[in-house]
C-alpha atoms as a PDB file:
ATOM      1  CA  UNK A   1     -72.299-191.480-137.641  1.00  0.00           C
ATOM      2  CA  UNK A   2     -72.460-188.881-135.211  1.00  0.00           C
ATOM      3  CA  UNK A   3     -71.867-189.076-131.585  1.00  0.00           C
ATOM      4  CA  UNK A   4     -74.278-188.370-128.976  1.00  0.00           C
ATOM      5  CA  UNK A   5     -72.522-185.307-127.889  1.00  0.00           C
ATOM      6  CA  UNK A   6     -72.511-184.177-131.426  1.00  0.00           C
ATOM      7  CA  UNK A   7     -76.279-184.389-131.666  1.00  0.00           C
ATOM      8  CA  UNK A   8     -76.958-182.822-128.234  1.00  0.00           C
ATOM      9  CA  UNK A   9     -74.718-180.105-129.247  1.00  0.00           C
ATOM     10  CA  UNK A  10     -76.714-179.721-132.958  1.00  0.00           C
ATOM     11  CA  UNK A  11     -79.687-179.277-130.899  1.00  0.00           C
ATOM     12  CA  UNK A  12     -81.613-182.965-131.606  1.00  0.00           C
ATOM     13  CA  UNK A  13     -81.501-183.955-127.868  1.00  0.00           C
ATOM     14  CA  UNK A  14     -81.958-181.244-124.979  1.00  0.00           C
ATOM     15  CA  UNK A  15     -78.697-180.542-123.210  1.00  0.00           C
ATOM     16  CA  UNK A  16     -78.599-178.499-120.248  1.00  0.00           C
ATOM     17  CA  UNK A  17     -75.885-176.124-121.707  1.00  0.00           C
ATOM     18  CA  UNK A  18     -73.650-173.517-119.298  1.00  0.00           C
ATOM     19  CA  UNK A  19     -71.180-172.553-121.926  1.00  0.00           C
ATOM     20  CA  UNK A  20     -71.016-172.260-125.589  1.00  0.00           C
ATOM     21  CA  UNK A  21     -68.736-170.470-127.775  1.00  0.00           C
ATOM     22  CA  UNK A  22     -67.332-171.097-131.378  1.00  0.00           C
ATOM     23  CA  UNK A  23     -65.392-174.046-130.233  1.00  0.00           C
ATOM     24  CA  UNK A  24     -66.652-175.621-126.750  1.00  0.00           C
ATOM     25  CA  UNK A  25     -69.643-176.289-125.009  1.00  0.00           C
ATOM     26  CA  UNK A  26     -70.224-177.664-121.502  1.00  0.00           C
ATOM     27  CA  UNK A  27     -73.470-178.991-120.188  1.00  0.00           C
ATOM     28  CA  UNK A  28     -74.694-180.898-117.364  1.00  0.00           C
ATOM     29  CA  UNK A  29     -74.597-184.605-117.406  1.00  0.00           C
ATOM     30  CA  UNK A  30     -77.412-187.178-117.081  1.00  0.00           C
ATOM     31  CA  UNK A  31     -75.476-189.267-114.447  1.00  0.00           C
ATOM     32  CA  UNK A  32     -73.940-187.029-112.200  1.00  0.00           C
ATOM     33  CA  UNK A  33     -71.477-188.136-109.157  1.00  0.00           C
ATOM     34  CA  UNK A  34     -72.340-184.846-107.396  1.00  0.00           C
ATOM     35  CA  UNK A  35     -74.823-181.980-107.959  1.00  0.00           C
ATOM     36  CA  UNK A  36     -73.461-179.392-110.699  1.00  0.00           C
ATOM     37  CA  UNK A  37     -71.344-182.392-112.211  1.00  0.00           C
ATOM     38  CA  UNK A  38     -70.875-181.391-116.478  1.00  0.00           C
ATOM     39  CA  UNK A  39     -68.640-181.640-119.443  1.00  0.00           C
ATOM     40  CA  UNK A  40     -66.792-179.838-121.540  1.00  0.00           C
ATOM     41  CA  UNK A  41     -66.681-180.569-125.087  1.00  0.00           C
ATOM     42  CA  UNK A  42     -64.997-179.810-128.102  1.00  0.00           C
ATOM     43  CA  UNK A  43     -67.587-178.681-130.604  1.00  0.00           C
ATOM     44  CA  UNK A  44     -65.531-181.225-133.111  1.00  0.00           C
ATOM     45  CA  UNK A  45     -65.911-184.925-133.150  1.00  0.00           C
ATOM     46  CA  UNK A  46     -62.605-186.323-132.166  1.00  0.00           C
ATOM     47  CA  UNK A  47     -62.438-189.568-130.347  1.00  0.00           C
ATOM     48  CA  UNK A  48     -59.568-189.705-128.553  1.00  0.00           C
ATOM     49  CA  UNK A  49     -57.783-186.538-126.808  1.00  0.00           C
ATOM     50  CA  UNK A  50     -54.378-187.384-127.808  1.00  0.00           C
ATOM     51  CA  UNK A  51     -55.887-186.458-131.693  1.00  0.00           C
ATOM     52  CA  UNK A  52     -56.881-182.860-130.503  1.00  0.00           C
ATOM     53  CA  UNK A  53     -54.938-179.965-132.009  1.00  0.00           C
ATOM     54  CA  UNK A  54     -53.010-178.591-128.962  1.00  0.00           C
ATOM     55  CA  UNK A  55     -54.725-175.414-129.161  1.00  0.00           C
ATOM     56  CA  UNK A  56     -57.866-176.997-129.135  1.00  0.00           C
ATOM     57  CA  UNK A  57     -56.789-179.147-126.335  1.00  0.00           C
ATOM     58  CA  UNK A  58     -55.721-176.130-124.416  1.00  0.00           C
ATOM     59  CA  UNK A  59     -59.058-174.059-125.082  1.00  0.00           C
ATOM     60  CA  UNK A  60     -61.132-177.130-123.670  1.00  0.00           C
ATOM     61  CA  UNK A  61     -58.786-177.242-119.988  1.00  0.00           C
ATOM     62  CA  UNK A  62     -58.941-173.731-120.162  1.00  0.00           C
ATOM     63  CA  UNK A  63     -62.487-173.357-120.169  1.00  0.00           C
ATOM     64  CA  UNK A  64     -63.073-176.567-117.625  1.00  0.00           C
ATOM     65  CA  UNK A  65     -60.656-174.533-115.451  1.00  0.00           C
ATOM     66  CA  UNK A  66     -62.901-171.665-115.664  1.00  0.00           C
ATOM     67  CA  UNK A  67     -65.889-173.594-115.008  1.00  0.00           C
ATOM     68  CA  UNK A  68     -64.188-175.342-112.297  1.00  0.00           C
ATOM     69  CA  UNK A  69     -63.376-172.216-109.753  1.00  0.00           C
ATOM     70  CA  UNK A  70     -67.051-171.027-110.249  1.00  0.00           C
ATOM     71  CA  UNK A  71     -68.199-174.480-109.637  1.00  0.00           C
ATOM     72  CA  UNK A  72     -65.918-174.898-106.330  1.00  0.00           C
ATOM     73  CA  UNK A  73     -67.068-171.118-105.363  1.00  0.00           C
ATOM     74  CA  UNK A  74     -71.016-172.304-106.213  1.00  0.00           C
ATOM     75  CA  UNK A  75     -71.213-175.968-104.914  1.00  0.00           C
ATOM     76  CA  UNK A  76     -68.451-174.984-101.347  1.00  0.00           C
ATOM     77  CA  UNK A  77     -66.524-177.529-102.898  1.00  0.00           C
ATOM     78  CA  UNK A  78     -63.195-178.650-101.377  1.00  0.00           C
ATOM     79  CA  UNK A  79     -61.839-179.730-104.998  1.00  0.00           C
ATOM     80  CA  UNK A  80     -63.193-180.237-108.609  1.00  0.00           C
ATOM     81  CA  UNK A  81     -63.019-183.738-110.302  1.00  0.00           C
ATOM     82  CA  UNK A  82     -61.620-184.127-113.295  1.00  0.00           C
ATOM     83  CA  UNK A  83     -61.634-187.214-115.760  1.00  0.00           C
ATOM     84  CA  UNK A  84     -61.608-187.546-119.158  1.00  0.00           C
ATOM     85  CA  UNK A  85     -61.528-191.409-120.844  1.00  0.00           C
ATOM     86  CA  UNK A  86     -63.588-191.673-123.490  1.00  0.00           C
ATOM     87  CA  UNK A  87     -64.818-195.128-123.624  1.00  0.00           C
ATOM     88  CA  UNK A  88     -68.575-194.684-123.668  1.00  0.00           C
ATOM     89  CA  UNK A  89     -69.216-191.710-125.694  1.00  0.00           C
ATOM     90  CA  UNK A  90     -66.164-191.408-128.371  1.00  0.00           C
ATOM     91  CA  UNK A  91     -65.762-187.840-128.830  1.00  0.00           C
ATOM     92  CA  UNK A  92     -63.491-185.990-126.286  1.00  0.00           C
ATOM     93  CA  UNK A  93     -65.057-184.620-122.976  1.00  0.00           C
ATOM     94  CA  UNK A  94     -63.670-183.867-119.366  1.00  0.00           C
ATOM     95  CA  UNK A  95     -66.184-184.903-116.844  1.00  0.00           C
ATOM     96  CA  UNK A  96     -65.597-181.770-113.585  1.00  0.00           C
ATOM     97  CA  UNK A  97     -67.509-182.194-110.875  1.00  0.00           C
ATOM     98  CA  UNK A  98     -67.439-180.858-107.034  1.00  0.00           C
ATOM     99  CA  UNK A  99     -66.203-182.734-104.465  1.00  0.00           C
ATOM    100  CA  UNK A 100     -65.881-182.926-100.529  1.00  0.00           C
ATOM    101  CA  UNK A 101     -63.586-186.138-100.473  1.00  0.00           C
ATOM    102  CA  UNK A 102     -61.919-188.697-102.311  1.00  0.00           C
ATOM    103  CA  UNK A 103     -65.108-190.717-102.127  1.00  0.00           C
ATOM    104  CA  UNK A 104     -66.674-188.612-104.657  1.00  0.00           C
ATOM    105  CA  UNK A 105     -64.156-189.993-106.814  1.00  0.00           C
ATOM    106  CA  UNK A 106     -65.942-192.954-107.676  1.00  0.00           C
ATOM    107  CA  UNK A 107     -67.561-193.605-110.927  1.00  0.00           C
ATOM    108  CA  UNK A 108     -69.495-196.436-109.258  1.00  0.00           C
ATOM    109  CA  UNK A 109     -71.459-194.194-107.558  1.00  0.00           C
ATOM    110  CA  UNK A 110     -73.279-192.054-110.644  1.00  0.00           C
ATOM    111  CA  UNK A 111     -77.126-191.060-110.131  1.00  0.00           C
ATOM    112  CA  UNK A 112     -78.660-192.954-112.731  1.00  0.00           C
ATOM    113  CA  UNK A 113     -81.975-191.435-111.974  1.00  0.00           C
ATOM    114  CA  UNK A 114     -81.623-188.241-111.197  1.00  0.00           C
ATOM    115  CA  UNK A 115     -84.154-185.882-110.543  1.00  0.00           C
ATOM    116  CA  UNK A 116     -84.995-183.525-113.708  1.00  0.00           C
ATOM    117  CA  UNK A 117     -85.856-180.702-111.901  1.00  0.00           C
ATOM    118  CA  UNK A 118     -82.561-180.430-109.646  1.00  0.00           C
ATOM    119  CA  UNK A 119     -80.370-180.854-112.943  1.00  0.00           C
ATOM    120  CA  UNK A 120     -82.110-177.778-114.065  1.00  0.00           C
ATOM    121  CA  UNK A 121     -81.997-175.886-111.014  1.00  0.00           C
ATOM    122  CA  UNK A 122     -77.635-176.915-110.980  1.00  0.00           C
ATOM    123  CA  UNK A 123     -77.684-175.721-114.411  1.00  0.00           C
ATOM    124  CA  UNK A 124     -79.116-172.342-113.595  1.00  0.00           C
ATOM    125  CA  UNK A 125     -77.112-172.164-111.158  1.00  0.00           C
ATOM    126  CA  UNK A 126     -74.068-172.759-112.715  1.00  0.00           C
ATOM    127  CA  UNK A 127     -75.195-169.818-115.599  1.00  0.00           C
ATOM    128  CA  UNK A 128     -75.657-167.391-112.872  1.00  0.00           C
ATOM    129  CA  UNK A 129     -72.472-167.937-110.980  1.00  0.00           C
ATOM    130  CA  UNK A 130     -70.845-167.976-114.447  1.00  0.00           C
ATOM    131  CA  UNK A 131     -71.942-164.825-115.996  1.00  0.00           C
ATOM    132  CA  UNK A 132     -71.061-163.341-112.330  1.00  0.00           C
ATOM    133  CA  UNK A 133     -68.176-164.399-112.913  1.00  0.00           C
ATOM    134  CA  UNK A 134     -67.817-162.519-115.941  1.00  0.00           C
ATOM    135  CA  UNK A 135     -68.285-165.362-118.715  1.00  0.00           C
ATOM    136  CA  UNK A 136     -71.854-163.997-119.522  1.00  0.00           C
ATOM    137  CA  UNK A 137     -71.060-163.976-123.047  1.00  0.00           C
ATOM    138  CA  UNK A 138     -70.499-167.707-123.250  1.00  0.00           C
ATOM    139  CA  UNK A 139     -73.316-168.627-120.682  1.00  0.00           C
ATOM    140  CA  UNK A 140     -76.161-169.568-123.106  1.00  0.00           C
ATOM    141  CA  UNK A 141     -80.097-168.805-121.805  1.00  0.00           C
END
């Protein structure tokens, strides 16, 4: 059975995508900690990250490290979050997000309800700064 993340990245739920290329995605999620909070996924279903192939492994940092400096440039960000545990969703993804303290840290403190239209207007955001940034080739419409 496929994963949620697998179907959002098929296309059968809406995603709000910043990157794609041949082996990663990264869209927003629907319960951010901060505004311009997203994940980076491995197009293939794996549950747990030690079962990545390193390259694979390194390709998805990599491109959350890319993603992160235009996020801290984007969101004046004093560091990016970074978590990856994999007990709701099994299939790898690293949760980045900006932060201005260690309070932002929290996983407690999600948006549950966030408003639709500011997820979209992060996610354009994020595209713009992105192909800026010279990642326009990966940076979906």
């Amino acid at each position: 059975m496929s994963t949620i993340f697998t179907r959002i990245i098929a296309g059968e739920i809406p995603g709000r995508f910043v990157w794609k290329d041949e082996d990663v995605v990264a869209f927003l999620t629907i319960e951010p900690i901060t505004d311009g909070h997203l994940m980076v996924v491995p197009r293939r279903e794996v549950a747990h990250w030690i079962d990545l192939e390193p390259d694979l492994l390194g390709k998805v940092m990599r491109v959350a490290q890319q993603i992160a400096r235009v996020q801290e440039k984007e969101f004046d960000a004093r560091r990016i979050g970074v978590l990856m545990e994999g007990y709701e969703v099994p299939h790898v993804h690293v949760h980045i997000w900006p932060t201005q303290s260690p309070a932002d840290f929290d996983v407690h403190n999600i948006d549950s309800n966030p408003d639709p239209e500011k997820l979209d207007e992060n996610a354009e955001r994020l595209r713009a700064a992105l192909r800026s940034a010279g990642f326009g080739e990966n940076v979906p419409d």
